[in-house]
PDB file of N, CA and C in Angstrom:
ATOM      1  N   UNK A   1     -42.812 -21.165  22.538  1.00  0.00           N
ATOM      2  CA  UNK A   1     -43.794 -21.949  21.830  1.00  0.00           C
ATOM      3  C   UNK A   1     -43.208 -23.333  21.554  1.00  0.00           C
ATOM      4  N   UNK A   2     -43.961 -24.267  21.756  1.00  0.00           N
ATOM      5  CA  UNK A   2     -43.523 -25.540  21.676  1.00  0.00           C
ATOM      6  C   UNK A   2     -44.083 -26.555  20.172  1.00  0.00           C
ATOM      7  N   UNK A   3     -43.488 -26.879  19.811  1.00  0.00           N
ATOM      8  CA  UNK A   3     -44.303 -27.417  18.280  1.00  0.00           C
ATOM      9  C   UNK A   3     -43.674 -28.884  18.133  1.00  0.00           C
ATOM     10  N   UNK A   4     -44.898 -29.778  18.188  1.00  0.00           N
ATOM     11  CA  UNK A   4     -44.903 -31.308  18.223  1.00  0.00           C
ATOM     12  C   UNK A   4     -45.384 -31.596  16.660  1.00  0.00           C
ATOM     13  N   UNK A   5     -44.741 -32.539  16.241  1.00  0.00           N
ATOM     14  CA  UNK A   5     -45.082 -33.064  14.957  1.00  0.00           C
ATOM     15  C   UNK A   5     -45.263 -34.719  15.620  1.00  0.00           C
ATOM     16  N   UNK A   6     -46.435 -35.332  14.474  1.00  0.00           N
ATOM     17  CA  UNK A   6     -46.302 -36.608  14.954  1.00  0.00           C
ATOM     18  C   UNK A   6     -46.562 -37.587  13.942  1.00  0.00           C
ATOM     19  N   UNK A   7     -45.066 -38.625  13.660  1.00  0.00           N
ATOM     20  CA  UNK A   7     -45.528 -39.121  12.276  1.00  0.00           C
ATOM     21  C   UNK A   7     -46.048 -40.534  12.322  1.00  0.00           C
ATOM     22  N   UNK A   8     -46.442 -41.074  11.723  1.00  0.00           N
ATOM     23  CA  UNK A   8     -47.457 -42.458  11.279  1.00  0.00           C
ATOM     24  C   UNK A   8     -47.134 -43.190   9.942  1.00  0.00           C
ATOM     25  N   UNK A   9     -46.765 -44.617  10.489  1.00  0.00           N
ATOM     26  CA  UNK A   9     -47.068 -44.988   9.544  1.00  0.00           C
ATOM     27  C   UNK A   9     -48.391 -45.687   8.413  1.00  0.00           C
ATOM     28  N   UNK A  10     -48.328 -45.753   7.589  1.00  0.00           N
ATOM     29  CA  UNK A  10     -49.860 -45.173   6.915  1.00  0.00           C
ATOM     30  C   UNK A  10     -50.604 -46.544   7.432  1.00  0.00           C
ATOM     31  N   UNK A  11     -49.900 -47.940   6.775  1.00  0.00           N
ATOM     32  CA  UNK A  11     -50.393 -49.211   6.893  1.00  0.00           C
ATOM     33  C   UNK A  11     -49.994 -49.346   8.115  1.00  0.00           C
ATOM     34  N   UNK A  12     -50.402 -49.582   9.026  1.00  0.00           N
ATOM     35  CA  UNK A  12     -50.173 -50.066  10.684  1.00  0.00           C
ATOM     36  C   UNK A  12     -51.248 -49.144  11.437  1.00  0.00           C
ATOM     37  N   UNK A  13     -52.183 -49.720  11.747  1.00  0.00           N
ATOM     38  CA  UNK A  13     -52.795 -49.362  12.733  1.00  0.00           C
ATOM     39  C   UNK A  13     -52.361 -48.621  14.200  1.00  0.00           C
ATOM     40  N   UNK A  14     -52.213 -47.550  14.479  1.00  0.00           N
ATOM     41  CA  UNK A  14     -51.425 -47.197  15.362  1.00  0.00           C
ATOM     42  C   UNK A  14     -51.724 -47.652  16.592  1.00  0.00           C
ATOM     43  N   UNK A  15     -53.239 -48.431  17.229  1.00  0.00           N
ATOM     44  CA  UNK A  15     -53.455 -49.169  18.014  1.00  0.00           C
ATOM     45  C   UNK A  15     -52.490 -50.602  18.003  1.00  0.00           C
ATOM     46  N   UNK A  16     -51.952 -50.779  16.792  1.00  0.00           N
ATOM     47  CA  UNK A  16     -51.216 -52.001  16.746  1.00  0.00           C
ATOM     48  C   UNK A  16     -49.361 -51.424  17.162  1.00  0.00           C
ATOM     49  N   UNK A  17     -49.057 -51.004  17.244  1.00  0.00           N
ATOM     50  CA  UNK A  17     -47.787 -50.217  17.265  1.00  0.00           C
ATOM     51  C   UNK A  17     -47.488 -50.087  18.869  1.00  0.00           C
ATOM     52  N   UNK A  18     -46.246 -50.916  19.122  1.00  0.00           N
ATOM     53  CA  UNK A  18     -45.897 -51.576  20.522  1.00  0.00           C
ATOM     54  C   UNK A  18     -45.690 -49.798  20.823  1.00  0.00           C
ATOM     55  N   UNK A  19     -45.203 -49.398  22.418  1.00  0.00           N
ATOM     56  CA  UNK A  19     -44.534 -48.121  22.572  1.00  0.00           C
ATOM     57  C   UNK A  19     -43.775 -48.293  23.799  1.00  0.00           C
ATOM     58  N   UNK A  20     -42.617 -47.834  24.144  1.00  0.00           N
ATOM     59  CA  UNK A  20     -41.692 -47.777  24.281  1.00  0.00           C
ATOM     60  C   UNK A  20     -41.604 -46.220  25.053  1.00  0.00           C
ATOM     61  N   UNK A  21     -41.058 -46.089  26.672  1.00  0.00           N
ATOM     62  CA  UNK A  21     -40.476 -44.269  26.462  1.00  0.00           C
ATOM     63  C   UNK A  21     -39.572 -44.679  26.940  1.00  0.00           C
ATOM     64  N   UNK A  22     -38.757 -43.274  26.468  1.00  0.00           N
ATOM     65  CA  UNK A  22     -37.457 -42.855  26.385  1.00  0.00           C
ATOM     66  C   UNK A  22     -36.676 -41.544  26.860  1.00  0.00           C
ATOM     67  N   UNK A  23     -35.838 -41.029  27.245  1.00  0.00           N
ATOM     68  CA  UNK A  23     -35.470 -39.991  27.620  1.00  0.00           C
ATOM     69  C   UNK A  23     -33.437 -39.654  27.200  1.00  0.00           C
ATOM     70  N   UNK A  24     -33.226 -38.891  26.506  1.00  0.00           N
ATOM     71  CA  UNK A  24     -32.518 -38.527  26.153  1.00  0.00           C
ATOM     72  C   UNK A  24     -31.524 -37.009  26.530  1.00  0.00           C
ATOM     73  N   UNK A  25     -30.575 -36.663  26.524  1.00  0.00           N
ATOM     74  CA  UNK A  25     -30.011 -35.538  26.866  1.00  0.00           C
ATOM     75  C   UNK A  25     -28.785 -35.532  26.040  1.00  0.00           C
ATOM     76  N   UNK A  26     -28.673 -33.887  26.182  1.00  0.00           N
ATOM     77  CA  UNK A  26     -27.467 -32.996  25.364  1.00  0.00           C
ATOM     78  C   UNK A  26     -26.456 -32.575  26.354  1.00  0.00           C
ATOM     79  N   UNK A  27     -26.208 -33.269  26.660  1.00  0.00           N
ATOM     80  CA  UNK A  27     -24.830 -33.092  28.039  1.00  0.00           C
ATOM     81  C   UNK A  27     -23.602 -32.005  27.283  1.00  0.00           C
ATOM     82  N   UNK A  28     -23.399 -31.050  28.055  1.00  0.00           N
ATOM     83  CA  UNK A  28     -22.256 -30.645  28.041  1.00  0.00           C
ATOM     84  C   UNK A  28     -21.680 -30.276  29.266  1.00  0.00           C
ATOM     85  N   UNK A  29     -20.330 -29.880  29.326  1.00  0.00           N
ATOM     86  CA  UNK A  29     -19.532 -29.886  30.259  1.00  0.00           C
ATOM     87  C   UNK A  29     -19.306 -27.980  30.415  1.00  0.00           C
ATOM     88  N   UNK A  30     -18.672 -27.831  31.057  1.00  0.00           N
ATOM     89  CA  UNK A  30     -17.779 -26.472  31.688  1.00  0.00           C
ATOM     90  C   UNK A  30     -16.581 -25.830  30.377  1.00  0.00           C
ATOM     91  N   UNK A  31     -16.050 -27.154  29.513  1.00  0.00           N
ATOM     92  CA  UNK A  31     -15.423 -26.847  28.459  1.00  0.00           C
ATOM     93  C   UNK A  31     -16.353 -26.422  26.865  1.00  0.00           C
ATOM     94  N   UNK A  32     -17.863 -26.660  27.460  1.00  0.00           N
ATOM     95  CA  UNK A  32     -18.384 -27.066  26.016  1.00  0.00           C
ATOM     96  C   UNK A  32     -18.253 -28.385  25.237  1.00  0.00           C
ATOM     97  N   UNK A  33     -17.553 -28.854  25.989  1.00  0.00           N
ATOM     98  CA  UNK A  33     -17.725 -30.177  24.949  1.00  0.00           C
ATOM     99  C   UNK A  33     -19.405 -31.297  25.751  1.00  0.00           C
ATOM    100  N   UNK A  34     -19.422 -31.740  23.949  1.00  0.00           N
ATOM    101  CA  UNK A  34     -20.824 -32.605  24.420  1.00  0.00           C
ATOM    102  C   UNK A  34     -20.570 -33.813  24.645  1.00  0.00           C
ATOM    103  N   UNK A  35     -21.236 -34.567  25.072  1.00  0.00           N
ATOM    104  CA  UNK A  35     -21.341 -36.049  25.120  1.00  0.00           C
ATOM    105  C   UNK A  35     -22.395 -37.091  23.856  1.00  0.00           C
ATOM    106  N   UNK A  36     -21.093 -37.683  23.624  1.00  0.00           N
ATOM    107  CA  UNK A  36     -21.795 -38.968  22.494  1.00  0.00           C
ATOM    108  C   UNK A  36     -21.411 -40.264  22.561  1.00  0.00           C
ATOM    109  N   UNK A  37     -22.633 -41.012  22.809  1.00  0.00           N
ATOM    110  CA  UNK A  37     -21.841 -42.493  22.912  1.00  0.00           C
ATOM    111  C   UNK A  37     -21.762 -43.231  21.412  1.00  0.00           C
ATOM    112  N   UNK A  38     -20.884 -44.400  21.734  1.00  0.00           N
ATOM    113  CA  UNK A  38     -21.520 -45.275  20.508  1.00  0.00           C
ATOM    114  C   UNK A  38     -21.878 -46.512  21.335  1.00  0.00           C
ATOM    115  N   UNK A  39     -22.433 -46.806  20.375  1.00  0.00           N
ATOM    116  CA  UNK A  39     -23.351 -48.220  20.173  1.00  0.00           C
ATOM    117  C   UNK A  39     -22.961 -49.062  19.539  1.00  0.00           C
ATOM    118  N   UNK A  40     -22.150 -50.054  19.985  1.00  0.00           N
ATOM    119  CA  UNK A  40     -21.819 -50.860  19.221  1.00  0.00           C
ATOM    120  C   UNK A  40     -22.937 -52.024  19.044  1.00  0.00           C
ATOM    121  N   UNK A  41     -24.116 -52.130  19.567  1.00  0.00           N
ATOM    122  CA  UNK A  41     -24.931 -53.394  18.731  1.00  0.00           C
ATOM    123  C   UNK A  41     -25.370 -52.766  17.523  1.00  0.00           C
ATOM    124  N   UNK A  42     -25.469 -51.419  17.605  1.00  0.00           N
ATOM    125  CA  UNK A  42     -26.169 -50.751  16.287  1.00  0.00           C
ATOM    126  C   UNK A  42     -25.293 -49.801  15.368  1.00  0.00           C
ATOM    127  N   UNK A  43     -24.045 -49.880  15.723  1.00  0.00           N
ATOM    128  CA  UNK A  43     -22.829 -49.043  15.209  1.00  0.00           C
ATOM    129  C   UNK A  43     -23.165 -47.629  14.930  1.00  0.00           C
ATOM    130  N   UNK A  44     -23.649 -47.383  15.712  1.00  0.00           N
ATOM    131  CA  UNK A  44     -24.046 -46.094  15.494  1.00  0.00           C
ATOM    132  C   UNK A  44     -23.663 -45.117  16.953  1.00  0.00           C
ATOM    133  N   UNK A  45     -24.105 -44.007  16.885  1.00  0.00           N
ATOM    134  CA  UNK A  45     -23.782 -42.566  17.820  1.00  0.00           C
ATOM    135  C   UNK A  45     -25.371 -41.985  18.152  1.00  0.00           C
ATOM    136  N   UNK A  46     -25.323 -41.874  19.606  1.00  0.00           N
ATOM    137  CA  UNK A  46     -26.569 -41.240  20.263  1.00  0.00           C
ATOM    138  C   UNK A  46     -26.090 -40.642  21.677  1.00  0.00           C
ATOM    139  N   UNK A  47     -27.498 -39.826  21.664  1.00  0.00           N
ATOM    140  CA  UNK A  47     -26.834 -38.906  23.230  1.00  0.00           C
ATOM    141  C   UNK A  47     -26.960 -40.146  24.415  1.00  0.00           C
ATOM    142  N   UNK A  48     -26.621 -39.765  25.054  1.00  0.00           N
ATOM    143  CA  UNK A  48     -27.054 -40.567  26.571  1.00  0.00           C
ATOM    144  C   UNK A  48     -28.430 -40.491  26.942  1.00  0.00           C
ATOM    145  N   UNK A  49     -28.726 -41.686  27.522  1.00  0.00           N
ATOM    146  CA  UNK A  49     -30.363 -41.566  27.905  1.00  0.00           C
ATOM    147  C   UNK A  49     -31.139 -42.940  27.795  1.00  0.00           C
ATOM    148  N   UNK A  50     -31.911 -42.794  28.023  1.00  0.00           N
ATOM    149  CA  UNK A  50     -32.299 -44.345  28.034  1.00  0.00           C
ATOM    150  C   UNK A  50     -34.067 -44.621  27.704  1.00  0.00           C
ATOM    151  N   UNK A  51     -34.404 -45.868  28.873  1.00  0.00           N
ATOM    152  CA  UNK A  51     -35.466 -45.761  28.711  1.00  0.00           C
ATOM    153  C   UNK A  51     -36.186 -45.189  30.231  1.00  0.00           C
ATOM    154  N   UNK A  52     -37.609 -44.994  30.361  1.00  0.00           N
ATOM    155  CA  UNK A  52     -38.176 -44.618  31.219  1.00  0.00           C
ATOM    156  C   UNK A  52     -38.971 -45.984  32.484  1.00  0.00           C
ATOM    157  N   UNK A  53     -38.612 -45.817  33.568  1.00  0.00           N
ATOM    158  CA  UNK A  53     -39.323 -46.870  33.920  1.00  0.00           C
ATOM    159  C   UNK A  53     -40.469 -46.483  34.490  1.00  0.00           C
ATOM    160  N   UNK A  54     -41.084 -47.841  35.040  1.00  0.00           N
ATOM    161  CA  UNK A  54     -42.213 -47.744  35.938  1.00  0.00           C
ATOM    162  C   UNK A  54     -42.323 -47.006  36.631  1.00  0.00           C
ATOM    163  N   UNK A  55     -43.174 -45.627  36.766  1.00  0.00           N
ATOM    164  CA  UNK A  55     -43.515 -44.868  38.202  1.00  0.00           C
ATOM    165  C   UNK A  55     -42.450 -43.671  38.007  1.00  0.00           C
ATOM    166  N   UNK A  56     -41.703 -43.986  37.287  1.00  0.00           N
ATOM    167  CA  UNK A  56     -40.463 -42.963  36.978  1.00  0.00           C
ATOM    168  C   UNK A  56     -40.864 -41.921  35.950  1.00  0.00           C
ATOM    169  N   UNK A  57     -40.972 -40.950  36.134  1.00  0.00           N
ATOM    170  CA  UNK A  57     -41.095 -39.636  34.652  1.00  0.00           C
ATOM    171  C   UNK A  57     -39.865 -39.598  33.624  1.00  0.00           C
ATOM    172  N   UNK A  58     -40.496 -38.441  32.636  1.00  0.00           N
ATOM    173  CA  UNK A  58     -39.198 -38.709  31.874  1.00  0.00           C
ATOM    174  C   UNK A  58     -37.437 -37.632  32.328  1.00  0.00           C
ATOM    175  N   UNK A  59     -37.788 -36.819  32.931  1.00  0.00           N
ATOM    176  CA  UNK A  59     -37.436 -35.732  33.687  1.00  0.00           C
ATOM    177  C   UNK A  59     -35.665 -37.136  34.120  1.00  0.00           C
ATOM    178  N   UNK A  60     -36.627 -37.570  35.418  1.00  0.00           N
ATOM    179  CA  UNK A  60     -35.775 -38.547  36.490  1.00  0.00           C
ATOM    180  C   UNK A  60     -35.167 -39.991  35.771  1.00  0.00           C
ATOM    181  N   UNK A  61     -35.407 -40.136  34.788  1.00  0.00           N
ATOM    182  CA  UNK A  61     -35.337 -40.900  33.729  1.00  0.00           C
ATOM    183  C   UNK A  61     -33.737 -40.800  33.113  1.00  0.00           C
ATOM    184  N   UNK A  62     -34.154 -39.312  32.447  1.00  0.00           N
ATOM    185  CA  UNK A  62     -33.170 -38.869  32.181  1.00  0.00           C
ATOM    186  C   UNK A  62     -31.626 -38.857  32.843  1.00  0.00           C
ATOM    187  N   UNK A  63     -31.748 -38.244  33.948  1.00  0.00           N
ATOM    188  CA  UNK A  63     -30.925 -38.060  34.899  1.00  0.00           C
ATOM    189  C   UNK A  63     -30.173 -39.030  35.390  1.00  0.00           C
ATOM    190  N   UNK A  64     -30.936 -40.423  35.818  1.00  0.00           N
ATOM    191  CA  UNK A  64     -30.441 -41.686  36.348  1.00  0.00           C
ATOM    192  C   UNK A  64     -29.478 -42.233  34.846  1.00  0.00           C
ATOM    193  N   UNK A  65     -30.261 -42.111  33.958  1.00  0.00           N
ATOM    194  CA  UNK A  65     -29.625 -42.824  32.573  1.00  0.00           C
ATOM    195  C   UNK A  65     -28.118 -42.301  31.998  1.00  0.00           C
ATOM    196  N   UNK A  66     -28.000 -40.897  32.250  1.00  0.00           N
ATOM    197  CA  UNK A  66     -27.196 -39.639  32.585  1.00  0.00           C
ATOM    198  C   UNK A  66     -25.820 -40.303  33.004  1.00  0.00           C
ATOM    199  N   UNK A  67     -26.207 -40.440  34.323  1.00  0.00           N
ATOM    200  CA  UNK A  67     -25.035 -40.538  35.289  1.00  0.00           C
ATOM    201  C   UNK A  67     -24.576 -42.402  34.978  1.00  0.00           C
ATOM    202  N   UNK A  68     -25.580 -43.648  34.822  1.00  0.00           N
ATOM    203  CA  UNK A  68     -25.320 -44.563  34.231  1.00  0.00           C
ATOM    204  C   UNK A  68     -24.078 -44.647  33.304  1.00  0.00           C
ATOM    205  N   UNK A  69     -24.679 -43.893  32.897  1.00  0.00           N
ATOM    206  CA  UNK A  69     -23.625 -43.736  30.967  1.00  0.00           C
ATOM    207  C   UNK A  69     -22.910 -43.419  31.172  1.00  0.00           C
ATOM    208  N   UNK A  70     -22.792 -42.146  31.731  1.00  0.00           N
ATOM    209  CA  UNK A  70     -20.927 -41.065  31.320  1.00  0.00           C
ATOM    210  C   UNK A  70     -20.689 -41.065  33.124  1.00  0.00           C
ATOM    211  N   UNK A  71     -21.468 -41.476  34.346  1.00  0.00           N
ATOM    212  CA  UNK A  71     -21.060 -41.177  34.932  1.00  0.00           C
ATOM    213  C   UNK A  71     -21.372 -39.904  35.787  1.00  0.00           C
ATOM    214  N   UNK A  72     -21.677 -38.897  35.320  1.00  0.00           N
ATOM    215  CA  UNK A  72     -21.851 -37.050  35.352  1.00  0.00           C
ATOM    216  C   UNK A  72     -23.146 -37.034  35.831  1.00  0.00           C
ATOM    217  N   UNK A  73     -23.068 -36.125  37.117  1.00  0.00           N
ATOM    218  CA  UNK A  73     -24.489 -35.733  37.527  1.00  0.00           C
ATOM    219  C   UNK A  73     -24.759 -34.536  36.658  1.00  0.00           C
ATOM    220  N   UNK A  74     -26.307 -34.299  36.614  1.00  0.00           N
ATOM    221  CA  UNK A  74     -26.959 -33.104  35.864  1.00  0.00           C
ATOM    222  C   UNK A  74     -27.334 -32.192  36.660  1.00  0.00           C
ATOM    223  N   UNK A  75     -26.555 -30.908  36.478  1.00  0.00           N
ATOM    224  CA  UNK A  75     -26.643 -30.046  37.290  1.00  0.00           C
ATOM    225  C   UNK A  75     -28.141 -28.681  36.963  1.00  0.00           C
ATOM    226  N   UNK A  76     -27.846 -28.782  35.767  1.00  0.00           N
ATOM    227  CA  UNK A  76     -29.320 -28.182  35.311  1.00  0.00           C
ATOM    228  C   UNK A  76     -29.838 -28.202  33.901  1.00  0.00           C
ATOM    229  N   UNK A  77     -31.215 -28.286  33.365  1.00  0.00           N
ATOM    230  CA  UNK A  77     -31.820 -28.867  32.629  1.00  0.00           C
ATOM    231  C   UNK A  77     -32.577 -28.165  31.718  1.00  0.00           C
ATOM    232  N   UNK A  78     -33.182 -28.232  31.207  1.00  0.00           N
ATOM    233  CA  UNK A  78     -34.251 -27.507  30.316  1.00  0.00           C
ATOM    234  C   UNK A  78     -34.564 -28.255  28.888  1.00  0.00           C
ATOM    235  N   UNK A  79     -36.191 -28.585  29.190  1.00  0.00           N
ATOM    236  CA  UNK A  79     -36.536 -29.062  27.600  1.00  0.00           C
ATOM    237  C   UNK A  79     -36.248 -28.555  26.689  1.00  0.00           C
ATOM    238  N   UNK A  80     -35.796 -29.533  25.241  1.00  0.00           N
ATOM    239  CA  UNK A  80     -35.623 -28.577  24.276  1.00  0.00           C
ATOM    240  C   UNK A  80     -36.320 -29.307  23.235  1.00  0.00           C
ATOM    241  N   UNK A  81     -36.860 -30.592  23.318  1.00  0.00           N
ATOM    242  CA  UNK A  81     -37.709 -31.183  22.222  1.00  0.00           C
ATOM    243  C   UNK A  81     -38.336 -32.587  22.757  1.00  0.00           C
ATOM    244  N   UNK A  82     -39.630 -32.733  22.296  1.00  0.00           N
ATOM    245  CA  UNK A  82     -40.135 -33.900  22.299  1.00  0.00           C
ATOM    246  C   UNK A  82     -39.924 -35.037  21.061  1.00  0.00           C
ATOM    247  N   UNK A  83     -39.535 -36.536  20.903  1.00  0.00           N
ATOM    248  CA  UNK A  83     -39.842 -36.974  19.348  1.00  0.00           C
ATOM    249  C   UNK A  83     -40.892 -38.073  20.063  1.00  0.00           C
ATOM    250  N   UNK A  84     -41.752 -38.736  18.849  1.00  0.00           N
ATOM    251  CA  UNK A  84     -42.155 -39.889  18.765  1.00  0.00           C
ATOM    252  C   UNK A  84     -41.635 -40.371  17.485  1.00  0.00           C
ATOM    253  N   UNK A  85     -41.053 -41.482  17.977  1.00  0.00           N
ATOM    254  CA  UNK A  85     -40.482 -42.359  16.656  1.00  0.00           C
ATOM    255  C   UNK A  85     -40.899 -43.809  16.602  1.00  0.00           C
ATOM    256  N   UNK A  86     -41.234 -44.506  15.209  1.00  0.00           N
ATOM    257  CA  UNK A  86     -41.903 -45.392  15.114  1.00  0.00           C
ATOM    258  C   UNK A  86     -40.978 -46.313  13.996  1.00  0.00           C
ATOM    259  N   UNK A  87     -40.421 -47.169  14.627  1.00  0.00           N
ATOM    260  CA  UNK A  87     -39.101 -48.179  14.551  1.00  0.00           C
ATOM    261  C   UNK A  87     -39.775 -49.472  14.180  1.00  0.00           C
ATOM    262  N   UNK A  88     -38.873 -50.190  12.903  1.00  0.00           N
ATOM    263  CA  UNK A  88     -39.263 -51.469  13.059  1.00  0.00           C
ATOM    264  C   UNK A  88     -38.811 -52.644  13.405  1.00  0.00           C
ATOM    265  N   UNK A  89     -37.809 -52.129  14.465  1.00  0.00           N
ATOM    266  CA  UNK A  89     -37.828 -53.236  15.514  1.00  0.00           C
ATOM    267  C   UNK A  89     -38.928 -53.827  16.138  1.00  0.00           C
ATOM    268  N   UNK A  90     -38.388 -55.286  16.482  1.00  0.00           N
ATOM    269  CA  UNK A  90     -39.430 -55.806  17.300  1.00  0.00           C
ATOM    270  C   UNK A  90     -39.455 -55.474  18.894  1.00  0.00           C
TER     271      UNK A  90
END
C-alpha cells in the first residue's frame, strides 16, 4: 500500500507555486554502508539525486544523477517513497 500525503501552503495559491522534479536515492553498497553527500552551498547532508530532465522519468533520473555523484552504477531499485515539498526558494 502506498500512502501520499500532500502539504500546502495555506496563503499561496498553489497555481502560483513554481515546480521543480526531482529524484533521489538510498544507495548502499555490498558492505551496507549508505551514501551521503554534503552540500556545501547549503551546509547541509542529502542522498544523491538530482533533478529530472526533459523527456527523462524519474526512474532514469535517478540513476544518471547516481552515478554523477558517487560515481556507482545502480544495480537494483525499488520505490520506497514519494515527497512533494514546497520551498521558499526562488
Amino acid at each position: 500500500m502506498e500512502r501520499f500525503e500532500k502539504f500546502n501552503v495555506s496563503n499561496i495559491p498553489e497555481e502560483n507555486i513554481p515546480t521543480c522534479h526531482g529524484a533521489r536515492a538510498v544507495l548502499i553498497d555490498q558492505e551496507s554502508k549508505m551514501a551521503i553527500l554534503y552540500d556545501k552551498k547549503y551546509s547541509n547532508y542529502e542522498l544523491p539525486g538530482g533533478g529530472v530532465e526533459s523527456g527523462e522519468d524519474d526512474v532514469r533520473a535517478m540513476i544518471r544523477e547516481c552515478k554523477e555523484e558517487t560515481g556507482c552504477d545502480v544495480i537494483s531499485l525499488a520505490r520506497i517513497a514519494r515527497v512533494e515539498e514546497i520551498t521558499n526558494e526562488e
